[in-house]
C-alpha atoms as a PDB file:
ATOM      1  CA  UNK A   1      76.249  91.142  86.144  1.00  0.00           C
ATOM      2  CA  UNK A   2      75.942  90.011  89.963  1.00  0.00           C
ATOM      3  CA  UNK A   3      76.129  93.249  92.481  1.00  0.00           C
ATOM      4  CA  UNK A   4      79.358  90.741  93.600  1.00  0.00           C
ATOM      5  CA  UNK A   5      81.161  91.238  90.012  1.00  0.00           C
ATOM      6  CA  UNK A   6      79.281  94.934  90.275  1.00  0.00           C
ATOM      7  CA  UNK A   7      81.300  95.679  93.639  1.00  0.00           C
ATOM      8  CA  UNK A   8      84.530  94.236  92.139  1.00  0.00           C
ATOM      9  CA  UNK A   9      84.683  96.496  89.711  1.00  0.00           C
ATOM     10  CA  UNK A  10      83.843  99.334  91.449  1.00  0.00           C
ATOM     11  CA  UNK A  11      86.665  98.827  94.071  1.00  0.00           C
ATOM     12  CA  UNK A  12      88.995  98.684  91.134  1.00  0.00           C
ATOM     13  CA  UNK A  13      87.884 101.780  89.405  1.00  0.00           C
ATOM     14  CA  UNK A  14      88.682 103.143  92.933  1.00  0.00           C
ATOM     15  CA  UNK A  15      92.244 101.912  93.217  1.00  0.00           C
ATOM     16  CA  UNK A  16      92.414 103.319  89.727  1.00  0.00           C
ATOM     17  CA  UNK A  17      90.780 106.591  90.696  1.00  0.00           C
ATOM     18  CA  UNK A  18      93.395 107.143  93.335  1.00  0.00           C
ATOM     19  CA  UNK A  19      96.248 105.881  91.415  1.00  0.00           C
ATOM     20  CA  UNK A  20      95.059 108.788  88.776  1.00  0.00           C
ATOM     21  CA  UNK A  21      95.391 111.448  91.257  1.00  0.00           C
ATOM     22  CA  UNK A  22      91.785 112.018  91.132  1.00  0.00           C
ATOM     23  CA  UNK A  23      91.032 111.162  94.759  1.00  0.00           C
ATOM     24  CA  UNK A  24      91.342 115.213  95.274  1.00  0.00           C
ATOM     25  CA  UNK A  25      88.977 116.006  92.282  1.00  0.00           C
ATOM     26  CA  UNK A  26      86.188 112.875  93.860  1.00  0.00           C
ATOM     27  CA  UNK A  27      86.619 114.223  97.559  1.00  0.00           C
ATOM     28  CA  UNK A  28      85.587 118.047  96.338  1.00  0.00           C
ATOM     29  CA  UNK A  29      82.974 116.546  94.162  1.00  0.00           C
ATOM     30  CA  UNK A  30      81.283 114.383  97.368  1.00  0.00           C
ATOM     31  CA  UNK A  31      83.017 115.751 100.191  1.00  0.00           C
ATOM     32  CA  UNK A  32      84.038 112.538 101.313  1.00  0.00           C
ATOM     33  CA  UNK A  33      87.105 112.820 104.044  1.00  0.00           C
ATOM     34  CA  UNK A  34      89.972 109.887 103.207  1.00  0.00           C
ATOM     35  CA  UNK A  35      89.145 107.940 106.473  1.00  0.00           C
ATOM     36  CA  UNK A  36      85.013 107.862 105.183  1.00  0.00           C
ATOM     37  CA  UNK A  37      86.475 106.694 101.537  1.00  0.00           C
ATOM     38  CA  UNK A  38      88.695 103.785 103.261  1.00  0.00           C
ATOM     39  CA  UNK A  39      85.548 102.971 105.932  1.00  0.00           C
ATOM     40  CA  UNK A  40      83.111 102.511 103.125  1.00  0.00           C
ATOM     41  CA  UNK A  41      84.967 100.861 100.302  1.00  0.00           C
ATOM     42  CA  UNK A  42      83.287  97.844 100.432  1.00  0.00           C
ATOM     43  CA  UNK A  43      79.595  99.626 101.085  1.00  0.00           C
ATOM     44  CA  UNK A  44      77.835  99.277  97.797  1.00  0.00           C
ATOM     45  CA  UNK A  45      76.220 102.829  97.581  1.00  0.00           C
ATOM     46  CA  UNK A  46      79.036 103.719  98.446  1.00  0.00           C
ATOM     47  CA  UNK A  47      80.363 102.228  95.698  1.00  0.00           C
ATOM     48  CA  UNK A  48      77.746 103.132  92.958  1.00  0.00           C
ATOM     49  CA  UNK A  49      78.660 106.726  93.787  1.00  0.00           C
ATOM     50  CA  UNK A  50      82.430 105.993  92.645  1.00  0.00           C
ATOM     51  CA  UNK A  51      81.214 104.627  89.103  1.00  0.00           C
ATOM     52  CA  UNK A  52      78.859 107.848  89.103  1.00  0.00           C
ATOM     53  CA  UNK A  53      81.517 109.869  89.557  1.00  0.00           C
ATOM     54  CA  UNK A  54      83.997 107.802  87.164  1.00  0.00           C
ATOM     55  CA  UNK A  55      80.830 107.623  84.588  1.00  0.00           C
ATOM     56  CA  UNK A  56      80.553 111.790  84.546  1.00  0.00           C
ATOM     57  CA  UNK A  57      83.843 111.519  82.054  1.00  0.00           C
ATOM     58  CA  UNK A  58      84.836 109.650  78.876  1.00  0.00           C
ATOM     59  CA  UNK A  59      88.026 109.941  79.297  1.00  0.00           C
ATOM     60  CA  UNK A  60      87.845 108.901  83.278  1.00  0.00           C
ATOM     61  CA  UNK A  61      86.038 105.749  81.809  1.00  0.00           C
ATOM     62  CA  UNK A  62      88.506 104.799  79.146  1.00  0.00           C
ATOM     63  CA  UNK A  63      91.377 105.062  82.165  1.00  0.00           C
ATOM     64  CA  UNK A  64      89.225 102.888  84.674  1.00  0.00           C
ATOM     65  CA  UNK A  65      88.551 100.191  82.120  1.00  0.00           C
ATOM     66  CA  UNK A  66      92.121  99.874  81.075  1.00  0.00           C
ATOM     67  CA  UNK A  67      93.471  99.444  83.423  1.00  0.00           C
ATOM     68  CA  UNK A  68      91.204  96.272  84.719  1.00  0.00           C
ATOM     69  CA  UNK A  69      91.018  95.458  80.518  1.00  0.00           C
ATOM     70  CA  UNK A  70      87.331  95.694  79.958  1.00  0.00           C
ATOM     71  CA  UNK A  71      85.496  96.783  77.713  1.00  0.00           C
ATOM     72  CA  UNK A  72      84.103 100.589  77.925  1.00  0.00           C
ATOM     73  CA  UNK A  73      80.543  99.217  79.059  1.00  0.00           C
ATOM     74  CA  UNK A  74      80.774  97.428  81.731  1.00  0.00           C
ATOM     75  CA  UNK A  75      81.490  99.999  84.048  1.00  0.00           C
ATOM     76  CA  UNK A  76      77.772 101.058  83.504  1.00  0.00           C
ATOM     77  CA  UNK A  77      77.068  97.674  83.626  1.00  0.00           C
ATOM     78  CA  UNK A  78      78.735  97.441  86.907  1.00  0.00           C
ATOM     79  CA  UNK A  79      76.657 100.199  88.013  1.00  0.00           C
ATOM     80  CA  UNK A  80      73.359  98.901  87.276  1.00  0.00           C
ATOM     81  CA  UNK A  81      74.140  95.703  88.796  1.00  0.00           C
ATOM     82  CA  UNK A  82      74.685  98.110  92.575  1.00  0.00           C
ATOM     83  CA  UNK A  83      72.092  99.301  94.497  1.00  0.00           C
ATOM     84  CA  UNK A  84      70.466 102.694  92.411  1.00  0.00           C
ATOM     85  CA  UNK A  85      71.559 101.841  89.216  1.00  0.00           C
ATOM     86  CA  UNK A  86      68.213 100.862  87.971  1.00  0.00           C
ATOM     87  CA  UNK A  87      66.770 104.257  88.326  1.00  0.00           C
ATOM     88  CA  UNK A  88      66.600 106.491  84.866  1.00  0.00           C
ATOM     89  CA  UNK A  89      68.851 109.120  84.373  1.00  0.00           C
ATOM     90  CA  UNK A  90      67.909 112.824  82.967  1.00  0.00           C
ATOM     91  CA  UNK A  91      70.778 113.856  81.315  1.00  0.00           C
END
């Protein structure tokens, strides 16, 4: 996937995080204010972070890729594709 598809997705997964009524659970999580989450929506860290988040539940992944209909993995593919997603994770 191009970081372009990657960044896509990732802005979708963040209309569906707010439409969820998660935006509350994301901000305590990061700390993020509202006016930083609108500022860096199209920043691709920024970006990677809401698929990290997103990625931390099953059932937070199952939402996200219904509602854009795809498949379960390509949200972590969407996340490799933006900048830090190559590195390994530990847990």
């Amino acid at each position: 996937m191009r970081q372009e598809q990657a960044e896509v997705v990732a802005l979708r997964a963040l209309e569906w995080l707010v439409g969820a009524e998660l935006l509350d659970t994301f901000q305590a999580t990061t700390g993020a204010e509202r006016a930083q989450i609108v500022a860096a929506a199209e920043d691709a860290d920024f970006l990677g972070a809401v698929l990290d988040f997103i990625l931390m539940q099953d059932d937070w992944v199952e939402g996200a890729c219904a509602a854009q209909s795809l498949p379960y993995d390509r949200l972590l593919a969407a996340r490799a594709a933006l900048p830090g997603g190559n590195l390994p994770h530990w847990t």
